[in-house]
PDB file of N, CA and C in Angstrom:
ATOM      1  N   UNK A   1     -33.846  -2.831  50.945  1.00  0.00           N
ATOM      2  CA  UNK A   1     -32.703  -3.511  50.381  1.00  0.00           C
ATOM      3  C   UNK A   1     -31.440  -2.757  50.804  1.00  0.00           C
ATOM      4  N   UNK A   2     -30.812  -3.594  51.571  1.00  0.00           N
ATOM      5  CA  UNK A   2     -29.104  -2.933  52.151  1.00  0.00           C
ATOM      6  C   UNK A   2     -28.504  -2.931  50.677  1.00  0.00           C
ATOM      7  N   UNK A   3     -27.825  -1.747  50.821  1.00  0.00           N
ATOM      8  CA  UNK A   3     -26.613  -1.701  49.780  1.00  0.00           C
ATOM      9  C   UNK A   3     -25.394  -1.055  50.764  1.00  0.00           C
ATOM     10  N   UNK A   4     -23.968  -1.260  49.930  1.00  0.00           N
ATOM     11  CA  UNK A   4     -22.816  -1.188  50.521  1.00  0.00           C
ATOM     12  C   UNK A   4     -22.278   0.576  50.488  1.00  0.00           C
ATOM     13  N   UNK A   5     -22.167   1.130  51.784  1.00  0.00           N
ATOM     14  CA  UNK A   5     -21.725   2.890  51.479  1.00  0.00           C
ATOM     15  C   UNK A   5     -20.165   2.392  52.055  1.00  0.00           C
ATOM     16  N   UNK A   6     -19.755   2.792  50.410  1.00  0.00           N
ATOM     17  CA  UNK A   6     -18.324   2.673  50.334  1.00  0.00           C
ATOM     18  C   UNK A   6     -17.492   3.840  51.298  1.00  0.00           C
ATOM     19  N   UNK A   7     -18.398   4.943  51.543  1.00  0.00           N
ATOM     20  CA  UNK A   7     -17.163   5.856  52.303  1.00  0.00           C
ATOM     21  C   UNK A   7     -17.533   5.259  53.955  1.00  0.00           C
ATOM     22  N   UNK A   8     -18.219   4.426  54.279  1.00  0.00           N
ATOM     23  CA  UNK A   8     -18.354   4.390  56.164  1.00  0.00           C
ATOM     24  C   UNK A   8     -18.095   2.997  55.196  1.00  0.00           C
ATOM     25  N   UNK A   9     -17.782   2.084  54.865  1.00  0.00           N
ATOM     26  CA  UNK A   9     -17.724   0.921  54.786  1.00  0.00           C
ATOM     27  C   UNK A   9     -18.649  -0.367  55.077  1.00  0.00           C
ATOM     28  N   UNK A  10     -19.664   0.419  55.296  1.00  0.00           N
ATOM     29  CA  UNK A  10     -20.742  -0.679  55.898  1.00  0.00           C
ATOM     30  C   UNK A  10     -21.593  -0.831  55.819  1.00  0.00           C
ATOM     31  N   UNK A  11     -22.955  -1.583  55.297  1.00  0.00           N
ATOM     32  CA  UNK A  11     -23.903  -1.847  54.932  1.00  0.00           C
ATOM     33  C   UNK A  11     -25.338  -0.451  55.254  1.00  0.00           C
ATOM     34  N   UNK A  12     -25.819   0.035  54.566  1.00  0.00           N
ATOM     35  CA  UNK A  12     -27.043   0.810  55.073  1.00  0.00           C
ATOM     36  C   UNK A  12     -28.809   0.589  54.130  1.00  0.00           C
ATOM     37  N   UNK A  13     -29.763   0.876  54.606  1.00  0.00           N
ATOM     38  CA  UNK A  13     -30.619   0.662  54.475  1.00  0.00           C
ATOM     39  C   UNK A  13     -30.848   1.878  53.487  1.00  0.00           C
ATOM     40  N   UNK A  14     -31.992   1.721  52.159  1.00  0.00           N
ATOM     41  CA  UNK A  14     -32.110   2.908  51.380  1.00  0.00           C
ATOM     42  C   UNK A  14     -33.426   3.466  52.408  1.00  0.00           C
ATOM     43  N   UNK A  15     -33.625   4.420  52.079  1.00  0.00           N
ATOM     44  CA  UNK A  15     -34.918   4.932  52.261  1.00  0.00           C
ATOM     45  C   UNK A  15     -36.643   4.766  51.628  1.00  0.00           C
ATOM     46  N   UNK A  16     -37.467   4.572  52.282  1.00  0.00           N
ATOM     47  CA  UNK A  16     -38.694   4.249  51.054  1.00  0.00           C
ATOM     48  C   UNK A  16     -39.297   5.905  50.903  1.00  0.00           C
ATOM     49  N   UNK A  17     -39.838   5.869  49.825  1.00  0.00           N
ATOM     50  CA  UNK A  17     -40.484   7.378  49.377  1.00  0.00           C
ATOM     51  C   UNK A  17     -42.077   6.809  49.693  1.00  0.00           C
ATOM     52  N   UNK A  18     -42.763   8.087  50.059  1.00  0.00           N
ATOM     53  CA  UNK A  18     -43.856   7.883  50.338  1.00  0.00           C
ATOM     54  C   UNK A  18     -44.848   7.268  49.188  1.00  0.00           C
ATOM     55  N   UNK A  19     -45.789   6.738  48.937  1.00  0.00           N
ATOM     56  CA  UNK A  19     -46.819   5.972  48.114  1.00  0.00           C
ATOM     57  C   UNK A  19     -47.144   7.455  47.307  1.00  0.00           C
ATOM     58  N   UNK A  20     -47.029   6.423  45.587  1.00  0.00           N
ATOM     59  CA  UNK A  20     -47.741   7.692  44.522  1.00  0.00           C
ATOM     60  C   UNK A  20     -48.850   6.521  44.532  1.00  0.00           C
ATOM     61  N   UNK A  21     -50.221   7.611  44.567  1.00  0.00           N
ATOM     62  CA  UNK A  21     -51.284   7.177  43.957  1.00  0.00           C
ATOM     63  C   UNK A  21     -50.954   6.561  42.529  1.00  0.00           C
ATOM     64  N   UNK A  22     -52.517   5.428  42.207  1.00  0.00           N
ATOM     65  CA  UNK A  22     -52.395   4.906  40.776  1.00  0.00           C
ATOM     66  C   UNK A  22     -52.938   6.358  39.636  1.00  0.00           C
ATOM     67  N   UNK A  23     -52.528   6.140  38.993  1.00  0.00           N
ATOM     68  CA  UNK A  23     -53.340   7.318  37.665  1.00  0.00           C
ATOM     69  C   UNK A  23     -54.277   6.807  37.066  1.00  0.00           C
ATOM     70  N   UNK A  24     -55.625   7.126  37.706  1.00  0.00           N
ATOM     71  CA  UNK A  24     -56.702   6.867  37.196  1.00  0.00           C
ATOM     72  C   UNK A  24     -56.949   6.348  36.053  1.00  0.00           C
ATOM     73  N   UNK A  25     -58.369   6.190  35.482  1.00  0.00           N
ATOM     74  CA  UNK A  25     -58.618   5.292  34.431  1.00  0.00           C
ATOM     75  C   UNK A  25     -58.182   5.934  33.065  1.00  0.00           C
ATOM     76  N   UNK A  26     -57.968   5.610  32.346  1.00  0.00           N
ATOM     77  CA  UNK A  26     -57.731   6.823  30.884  1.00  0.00           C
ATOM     78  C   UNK A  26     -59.523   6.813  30.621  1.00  0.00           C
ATOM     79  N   UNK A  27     -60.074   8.415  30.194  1.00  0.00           N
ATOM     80  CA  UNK A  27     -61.407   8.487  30.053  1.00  0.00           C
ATOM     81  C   UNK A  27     -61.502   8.368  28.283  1.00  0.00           C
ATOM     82  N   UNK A  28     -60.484   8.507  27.513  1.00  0.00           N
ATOM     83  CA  UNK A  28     -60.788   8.906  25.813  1.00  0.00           C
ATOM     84  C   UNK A  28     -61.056   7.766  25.578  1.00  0.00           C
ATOM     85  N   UNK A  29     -61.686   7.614  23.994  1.00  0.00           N
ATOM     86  CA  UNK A  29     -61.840   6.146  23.730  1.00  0.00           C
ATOM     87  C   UNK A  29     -62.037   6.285  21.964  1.00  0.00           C
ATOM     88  N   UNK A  30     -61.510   5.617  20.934  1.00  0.00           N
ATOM     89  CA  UNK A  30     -61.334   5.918  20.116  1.00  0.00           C
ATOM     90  C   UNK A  30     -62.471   6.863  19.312  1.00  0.00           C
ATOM     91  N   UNK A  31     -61.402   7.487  18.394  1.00  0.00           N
ATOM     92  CA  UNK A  31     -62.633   8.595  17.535  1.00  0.00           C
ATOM     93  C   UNK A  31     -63.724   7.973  16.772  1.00  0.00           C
ATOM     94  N   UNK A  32     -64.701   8.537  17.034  1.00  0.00           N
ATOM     95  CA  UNK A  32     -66.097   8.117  15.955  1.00  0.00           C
ATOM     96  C   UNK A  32     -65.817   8.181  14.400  1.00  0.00           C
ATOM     97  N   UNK A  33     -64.995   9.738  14.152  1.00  0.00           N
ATOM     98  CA  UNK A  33     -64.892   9.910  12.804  1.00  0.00           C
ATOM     99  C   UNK A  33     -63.548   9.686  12.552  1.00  0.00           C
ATOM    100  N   UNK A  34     -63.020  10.411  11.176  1.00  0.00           N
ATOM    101  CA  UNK A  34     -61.943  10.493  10.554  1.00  0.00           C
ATOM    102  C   UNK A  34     -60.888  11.385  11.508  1.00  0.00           C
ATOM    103  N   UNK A  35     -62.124  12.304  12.143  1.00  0.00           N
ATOM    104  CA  UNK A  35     -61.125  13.664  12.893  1.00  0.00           C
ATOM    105  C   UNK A  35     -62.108  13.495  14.414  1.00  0.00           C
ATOM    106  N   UNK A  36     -61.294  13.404  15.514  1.00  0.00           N
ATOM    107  CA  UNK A  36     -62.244  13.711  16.806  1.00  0.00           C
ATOM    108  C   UNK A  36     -62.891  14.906  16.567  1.00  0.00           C
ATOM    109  N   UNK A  37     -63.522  15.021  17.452  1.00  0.00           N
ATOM    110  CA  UNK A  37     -64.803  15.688  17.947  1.00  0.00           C
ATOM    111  C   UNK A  37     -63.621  16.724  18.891  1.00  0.00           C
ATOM    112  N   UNK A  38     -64.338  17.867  19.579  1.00  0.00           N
ATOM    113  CA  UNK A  38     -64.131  18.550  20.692  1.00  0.00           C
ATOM    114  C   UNK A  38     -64.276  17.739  21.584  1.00  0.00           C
ATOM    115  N   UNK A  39     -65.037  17.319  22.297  1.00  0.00           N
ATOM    116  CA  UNK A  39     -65.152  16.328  23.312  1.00  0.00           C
ATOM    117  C   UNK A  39     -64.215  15.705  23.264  1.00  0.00           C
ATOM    118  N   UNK A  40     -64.150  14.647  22.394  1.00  0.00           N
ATOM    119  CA  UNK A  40     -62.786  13.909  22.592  1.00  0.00           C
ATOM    120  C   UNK A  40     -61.412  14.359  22.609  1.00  0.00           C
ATOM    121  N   UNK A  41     -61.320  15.559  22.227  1.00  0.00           N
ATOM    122  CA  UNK A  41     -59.662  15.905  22.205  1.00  0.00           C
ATOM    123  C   UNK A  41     -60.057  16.792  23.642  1.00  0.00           C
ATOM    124  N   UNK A  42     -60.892  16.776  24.065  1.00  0.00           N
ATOM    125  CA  UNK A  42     -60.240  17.684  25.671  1.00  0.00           C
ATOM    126  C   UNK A  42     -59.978  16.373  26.080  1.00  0.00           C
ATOM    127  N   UNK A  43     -61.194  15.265  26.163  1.00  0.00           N
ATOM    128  CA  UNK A  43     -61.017  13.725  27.238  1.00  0.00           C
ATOM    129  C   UNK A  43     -59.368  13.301  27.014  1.00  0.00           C
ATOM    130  N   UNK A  44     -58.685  13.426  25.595  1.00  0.00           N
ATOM    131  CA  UNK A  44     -57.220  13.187  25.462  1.00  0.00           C
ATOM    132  C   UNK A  44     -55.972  14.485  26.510  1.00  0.00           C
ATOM    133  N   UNK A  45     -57.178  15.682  26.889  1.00  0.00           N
ATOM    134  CA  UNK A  45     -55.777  16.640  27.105  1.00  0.00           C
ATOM    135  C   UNK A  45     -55.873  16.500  28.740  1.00  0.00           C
ATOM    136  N   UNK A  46     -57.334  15.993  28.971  1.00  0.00           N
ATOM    137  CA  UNK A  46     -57.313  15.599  30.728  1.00  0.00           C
ATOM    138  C   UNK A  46     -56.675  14.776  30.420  1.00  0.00           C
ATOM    139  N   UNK A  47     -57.410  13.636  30.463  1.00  0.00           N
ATOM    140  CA  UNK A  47     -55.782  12.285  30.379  1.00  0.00           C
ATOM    141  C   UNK A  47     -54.220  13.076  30.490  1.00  0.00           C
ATOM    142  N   UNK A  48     -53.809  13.450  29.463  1.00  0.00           N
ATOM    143  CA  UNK A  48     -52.490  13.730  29.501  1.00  0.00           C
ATOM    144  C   UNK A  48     -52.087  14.855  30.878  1.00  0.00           C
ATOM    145  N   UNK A  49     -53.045  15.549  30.875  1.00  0.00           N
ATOM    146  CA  UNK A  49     -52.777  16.094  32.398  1.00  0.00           C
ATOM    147  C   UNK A  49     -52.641  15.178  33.495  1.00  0.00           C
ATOM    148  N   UNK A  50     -53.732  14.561  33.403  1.00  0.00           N
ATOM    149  CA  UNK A  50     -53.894  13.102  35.191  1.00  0.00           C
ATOM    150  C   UNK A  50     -52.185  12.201  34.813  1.00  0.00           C
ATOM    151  N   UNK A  51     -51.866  11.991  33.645  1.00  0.00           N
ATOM    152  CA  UNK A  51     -50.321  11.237  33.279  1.00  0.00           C
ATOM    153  C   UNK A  51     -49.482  12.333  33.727  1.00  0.00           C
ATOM    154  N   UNK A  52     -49.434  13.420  33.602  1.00  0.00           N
ATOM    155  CA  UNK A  52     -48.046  14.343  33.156  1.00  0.00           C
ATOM    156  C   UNK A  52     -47.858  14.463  35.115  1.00  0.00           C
ATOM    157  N   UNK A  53     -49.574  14.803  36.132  1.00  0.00           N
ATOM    158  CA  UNK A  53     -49.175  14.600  37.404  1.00  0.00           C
ATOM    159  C   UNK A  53     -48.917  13.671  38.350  1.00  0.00           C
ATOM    160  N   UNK A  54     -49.101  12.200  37.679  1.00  0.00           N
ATOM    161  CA  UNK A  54     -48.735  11.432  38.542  1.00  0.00           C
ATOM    162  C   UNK A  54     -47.528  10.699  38.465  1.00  0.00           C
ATOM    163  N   UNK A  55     -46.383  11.265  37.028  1.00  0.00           N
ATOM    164  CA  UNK A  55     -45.119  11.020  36.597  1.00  0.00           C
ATOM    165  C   UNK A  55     -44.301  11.891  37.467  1.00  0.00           C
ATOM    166  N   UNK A  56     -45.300  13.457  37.606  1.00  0.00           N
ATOM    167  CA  UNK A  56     -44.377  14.380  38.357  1.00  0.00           C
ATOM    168  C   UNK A  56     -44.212  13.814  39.909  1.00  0.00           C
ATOM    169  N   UNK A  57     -45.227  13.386  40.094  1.00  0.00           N
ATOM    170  CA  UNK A  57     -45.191  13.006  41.484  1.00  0.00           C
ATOM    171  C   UNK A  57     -43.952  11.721  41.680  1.00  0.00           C
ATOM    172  N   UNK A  58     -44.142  11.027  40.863  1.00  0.00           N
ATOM    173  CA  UNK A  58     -42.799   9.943  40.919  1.00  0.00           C
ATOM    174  C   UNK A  58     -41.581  10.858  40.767  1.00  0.00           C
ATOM    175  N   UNK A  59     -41.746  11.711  39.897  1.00  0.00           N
ATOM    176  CA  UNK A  59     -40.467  12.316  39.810  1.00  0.00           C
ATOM    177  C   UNK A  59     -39.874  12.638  40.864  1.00  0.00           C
ATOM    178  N   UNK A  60     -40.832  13.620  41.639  1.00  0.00           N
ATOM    179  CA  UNK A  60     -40.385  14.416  43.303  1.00  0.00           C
ATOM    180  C   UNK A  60     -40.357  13.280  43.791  1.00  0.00           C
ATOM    181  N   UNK A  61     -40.711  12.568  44.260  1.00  0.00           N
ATOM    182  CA  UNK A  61     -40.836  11.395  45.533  1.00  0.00           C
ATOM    183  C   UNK A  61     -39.339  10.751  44.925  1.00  0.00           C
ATOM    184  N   UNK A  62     -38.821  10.041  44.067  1.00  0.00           N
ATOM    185  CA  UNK A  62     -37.563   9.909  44.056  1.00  0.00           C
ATOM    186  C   UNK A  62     -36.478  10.999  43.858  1.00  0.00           C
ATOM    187  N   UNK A  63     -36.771  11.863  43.740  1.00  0.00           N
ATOM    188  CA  UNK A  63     -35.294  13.068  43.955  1.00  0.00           C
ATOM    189  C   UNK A  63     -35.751  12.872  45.878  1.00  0.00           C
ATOM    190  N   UNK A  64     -36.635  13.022  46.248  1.00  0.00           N
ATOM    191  CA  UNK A  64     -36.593  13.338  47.937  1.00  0.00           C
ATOM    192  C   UNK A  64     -35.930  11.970  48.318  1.00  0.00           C
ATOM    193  N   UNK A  65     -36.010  11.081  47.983  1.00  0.00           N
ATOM    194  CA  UNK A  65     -35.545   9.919  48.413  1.00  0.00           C
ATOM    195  C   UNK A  65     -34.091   9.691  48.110  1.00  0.00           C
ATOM    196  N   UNK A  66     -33.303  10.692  47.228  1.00  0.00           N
ATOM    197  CA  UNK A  66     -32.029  10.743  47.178  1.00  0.00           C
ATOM    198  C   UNK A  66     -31.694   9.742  45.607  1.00  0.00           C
ATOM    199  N   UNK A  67     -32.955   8.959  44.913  1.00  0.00           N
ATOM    200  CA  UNK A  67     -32.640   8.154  43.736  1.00  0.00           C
ATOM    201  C   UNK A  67     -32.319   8.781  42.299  1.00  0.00           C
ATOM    202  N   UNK A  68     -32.542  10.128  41.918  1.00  0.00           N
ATOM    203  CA  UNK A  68     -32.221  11.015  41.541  1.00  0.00           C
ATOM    204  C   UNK A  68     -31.679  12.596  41.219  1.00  0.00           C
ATOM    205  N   UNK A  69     -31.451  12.930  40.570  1.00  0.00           N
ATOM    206  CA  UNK A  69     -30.368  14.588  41.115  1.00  0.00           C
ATOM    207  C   UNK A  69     -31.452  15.718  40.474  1.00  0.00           C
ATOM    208  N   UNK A  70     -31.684  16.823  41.506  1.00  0.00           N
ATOM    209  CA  UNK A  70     -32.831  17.603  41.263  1.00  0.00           C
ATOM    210  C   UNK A  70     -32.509  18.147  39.879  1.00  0.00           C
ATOM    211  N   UNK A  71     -33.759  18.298  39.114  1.00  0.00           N
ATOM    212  CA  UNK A  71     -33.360  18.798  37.966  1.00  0.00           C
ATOM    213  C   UNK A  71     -33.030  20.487  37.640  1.00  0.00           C
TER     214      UNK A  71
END
């Protein structure tokens, strides 16, 4: 998608960022009891790990692409 660069006056092309993988399946699945199990609260802290790296990865891939300002 052209957008307009106001300081050369003239139309330019953005850049594409390379492909983020999808983030896998979520593995937890609701608690049996009142309180999870061990098992289930690690299956919740992978999950949140496989989320927290494939957000980071969007994150970097748009600062390299110039769509955001490094933090």
């Amino acid at each position: 998608m052209a957008y307009l660069n106001p300081a050369a006056g003239a139309a330019r092309e953005g850049k594409q960022a390379a492909a983020q993988a999808d983030m896998a399946a979520v593995t937890t699945t609701a608690a049996a009891g009142a309180n999870p199990t061990k098992a289930e609260f690690d299956k919740v802290v992978t999950d949140l790990a496989a989320a927290r790296t494939t957000i980071n990865g969007l994150l970097a891939k748009l600062r390299a692409a110039g769509l955001i300002a490094s933090s």
